[in-house]
C-alpha atoms as a PDB file:
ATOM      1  CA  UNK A   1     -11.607  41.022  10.845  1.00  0.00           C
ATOM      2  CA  UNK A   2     -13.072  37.357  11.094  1.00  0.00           C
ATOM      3  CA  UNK A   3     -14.356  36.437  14.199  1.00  0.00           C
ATOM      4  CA  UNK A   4     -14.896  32.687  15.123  1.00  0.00           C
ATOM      5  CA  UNK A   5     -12.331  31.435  12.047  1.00  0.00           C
ATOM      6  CA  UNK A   6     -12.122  27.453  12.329  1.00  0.00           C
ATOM      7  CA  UNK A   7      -9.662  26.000   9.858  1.00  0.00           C
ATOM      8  CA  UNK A   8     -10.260  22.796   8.423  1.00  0.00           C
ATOM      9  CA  UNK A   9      -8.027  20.742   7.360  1.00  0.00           C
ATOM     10  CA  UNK A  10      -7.117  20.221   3.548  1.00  0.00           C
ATOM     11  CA  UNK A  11      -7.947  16.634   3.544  1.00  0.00           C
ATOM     12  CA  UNK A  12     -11.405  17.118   4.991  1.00  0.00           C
ATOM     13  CA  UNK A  13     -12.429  19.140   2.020  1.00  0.00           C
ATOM     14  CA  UNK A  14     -13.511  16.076   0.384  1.00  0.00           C
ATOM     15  CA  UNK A  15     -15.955  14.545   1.989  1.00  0.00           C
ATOM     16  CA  UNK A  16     -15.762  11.180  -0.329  1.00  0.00           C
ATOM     17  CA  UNK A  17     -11.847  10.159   0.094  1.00  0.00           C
ATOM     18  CA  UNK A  18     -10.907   8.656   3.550  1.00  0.00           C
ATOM     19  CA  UNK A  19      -7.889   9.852   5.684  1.00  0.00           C
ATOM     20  CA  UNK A  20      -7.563   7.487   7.513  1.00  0.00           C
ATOM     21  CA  UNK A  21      -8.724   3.793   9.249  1.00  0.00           C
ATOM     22  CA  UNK A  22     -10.748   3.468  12.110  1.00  0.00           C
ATOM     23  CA  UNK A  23     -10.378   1.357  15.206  1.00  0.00           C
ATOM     24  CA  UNK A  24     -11.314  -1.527  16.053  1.00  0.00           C
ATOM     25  CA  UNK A  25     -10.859  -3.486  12.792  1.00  0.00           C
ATOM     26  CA  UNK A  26     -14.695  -4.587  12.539  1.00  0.00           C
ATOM     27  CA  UNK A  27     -16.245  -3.522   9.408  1.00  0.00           C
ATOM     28  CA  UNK A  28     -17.247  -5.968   6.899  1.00  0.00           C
ATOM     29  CA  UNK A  29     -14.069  -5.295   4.904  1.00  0.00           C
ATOM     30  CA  UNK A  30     -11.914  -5.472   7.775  1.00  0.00           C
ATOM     31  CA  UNK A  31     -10.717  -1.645   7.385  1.00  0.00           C
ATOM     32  CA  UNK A  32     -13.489   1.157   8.058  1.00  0.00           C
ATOM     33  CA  UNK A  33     -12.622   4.165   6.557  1.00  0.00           C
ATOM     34  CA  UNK A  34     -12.493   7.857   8.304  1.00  0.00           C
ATOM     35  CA  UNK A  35     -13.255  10.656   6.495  1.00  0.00           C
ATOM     36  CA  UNK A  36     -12.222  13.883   8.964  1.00  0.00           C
ATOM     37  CA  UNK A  37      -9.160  14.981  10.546  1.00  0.00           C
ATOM     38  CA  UNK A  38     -10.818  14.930  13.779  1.00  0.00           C
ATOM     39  CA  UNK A  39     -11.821  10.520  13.751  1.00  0.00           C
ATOM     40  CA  UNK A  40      -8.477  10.316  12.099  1.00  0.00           C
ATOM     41  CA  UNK A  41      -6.408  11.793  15.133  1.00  0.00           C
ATOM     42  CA  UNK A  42      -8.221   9.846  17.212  1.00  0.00           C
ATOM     43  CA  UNK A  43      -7.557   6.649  16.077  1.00  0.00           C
ATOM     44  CA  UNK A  44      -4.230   7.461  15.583  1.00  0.00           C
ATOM     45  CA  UNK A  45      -3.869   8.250  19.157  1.00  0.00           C
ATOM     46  CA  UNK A  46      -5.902   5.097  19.976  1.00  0.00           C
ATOM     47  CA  UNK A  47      -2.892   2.653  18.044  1.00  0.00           C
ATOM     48  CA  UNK A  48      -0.454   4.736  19.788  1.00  0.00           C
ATOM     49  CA  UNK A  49      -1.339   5.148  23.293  1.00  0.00           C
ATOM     50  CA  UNK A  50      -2.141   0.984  23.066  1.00  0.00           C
ATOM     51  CA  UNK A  51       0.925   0.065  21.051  1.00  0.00           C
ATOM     52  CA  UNK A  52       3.628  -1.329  22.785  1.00  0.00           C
ATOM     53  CA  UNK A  53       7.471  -0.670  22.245  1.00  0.00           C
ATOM     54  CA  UNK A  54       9.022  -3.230  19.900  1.00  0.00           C
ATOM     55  CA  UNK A  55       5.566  -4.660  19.253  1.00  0.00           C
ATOM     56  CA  UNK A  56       5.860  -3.072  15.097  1.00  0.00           C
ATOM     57  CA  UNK A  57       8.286  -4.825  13.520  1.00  0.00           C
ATOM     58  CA  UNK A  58       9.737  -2.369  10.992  1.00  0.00           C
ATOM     59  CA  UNK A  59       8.952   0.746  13.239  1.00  0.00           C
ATOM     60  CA  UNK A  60      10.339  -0.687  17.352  1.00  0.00           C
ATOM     61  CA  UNK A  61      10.201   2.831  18.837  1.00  0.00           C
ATOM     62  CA  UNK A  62       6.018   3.127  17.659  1.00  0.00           C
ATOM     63  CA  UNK A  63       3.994   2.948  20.746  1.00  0.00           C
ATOM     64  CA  UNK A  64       3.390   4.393  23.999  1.00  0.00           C
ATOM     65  CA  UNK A  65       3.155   1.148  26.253  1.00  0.00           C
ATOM     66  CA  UNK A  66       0.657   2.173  28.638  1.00  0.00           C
ATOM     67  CA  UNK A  67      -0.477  -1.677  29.211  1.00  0.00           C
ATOM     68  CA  UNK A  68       2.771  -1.588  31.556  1.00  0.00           C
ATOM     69  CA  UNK A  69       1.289   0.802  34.417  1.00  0.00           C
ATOM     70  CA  UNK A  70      -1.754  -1.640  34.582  1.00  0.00           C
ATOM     71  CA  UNK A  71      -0.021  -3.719  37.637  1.00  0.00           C
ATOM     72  CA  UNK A  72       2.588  -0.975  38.931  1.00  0.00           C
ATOM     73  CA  UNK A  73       1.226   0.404  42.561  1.00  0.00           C
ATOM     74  CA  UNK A  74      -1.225   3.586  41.941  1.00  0.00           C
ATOM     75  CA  UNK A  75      -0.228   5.449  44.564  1.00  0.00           C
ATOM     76  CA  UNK A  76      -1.185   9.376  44.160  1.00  0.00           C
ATOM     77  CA  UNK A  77       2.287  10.039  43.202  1.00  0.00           C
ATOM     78  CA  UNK A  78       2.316   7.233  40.727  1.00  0.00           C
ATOM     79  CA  UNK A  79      -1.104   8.597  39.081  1.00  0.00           C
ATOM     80  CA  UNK A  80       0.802  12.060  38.544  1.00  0.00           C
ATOM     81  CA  UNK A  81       3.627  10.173  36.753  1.00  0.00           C
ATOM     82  CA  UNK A  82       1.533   8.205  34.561  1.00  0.00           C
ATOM     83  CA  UNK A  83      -0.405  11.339  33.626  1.00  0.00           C
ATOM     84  CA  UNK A  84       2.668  13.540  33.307  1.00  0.00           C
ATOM     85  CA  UNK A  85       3.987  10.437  30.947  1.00  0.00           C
ATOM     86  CA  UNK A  86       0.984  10.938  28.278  1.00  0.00           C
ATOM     87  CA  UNK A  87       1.295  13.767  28.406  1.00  0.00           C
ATOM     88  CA  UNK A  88       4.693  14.233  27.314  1.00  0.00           C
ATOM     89  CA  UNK A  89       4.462  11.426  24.885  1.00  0.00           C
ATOM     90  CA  UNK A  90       1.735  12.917  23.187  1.00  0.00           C
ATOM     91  CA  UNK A  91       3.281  16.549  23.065  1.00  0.00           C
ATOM     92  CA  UNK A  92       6.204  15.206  21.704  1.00  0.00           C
ATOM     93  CA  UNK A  93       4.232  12.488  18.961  1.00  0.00           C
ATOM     94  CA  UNK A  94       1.290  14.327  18.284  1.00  0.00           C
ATOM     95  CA  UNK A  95       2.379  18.083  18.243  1.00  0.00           C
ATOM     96  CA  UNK A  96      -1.101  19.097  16.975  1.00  0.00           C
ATOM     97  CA  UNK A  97      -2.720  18.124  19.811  1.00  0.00           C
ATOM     98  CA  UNK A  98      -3.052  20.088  23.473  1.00  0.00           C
ATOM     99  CA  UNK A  99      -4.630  18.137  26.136  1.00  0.00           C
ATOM    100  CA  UNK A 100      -5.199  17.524  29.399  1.00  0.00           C
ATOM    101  CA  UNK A 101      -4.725  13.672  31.009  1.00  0.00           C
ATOM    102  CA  UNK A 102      -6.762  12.674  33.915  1.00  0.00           C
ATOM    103  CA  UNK A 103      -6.749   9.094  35.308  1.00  0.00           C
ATOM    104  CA  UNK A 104      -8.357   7.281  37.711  1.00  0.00           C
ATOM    105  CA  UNK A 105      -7.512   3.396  39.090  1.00  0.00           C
ATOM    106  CA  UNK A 106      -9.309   0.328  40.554  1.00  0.00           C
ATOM    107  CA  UNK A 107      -6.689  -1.041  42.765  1.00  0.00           C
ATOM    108  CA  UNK A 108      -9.732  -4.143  43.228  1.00  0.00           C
ATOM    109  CA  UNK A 109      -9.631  -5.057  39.303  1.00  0.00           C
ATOM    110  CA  UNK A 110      -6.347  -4.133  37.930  1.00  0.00           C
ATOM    111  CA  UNK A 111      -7.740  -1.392  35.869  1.00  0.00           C
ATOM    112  CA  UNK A 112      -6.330   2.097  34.935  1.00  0.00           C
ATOM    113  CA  UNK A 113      -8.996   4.377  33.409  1.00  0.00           C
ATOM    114  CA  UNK A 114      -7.509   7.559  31.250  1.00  0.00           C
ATOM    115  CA  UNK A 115      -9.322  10.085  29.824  1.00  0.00           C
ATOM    116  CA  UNK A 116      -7.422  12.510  27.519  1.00  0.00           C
ATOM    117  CA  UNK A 117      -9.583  15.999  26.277  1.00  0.00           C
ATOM    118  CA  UNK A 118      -7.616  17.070  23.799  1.00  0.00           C
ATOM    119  CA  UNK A 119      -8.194  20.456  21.251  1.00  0.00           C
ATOM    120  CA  UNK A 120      -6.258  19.751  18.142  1.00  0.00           C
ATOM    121  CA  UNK A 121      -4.443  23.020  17.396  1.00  0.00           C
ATOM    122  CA  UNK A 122      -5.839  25.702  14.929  1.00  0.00           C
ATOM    123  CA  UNK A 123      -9.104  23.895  13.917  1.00  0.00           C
ATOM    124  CA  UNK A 124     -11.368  24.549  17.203  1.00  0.00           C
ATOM    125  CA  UNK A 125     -12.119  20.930  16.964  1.00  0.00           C
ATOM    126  CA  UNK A 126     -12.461  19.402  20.706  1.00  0.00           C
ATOM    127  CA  UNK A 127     -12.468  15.127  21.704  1.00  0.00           C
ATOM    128  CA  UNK A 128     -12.154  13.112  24.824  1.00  0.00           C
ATOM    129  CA  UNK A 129     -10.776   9.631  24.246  1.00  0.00           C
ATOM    130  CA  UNK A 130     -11.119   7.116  27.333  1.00  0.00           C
ATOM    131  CA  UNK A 131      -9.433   3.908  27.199  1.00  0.00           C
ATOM    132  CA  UNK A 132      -9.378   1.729  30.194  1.00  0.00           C
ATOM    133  CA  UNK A 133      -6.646  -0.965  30.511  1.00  0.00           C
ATOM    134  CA  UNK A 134      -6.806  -4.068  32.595  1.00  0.00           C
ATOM    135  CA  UNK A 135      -5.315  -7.662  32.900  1.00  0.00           C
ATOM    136  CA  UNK A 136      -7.110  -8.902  30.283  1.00  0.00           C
END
């Protein structure tokens, strides 16, 4: 019996052919390439989460919209529903992926600060993404 068995993913088994593109688009050659599972889900949870509805032309139901809750009153039962929202939108997008949403606001600056730790499921593998939104 195996003790402390970590899968890895097929596509990280070679460590020269990119699986996906990283975020922000800022490498010489516009597209930076990512070479694990891990960087890839991350990203992909980065355009997601930041993607509006009908903002991908050929795909209109792509994108969480978070950028919407960044003027709608924080209020402690608002923070629960925004939380309980990513939640749900990544459980049902990202089925891989268990996590746990916390956010916190800045009523002052129009900012909403989420931080997702996530385990994706049957690797071990552990992140925390933070993305904070504001009127800008």
């Amino acid at each position: 019996m195996a003790f402390g068995l970590v899968r890895i993913a097929p596509i990280d088994q070679n460590p020269s052919k990119a699986v996906g593109v990283s975020l922000p688009f800022k490498a010489n050659s516009v597209f930076k390439p990512t070479f694990t599972t891990k960087d890839a889900i991350r990203n992909n949870l980065i355009n997601f989460l930041l993607t509006g509805p009908q903002e991908k032309v050929f795909n209109p139901t792509f994108g969480a919209g978070l950028r919407k809750f960044v003027f709608e009153q924080m209020t402690t039962l608002g923070v629960t529903e925004v939380e309980n929202y990513i939640a749900s939108i990544i459980q049902k997008y990202f089925p891989n992926i268990e996590g746990v949403v916390t956010i916190q606001t800045s009523p002052d600056y129009n900012t909403v600060f989420i931080r997702i730790n996530y385990s994706i499921v049957n690797t071990g593998m552990i992140d925390t993404l933070e993305i904070n939104l504001n009127n800008g």
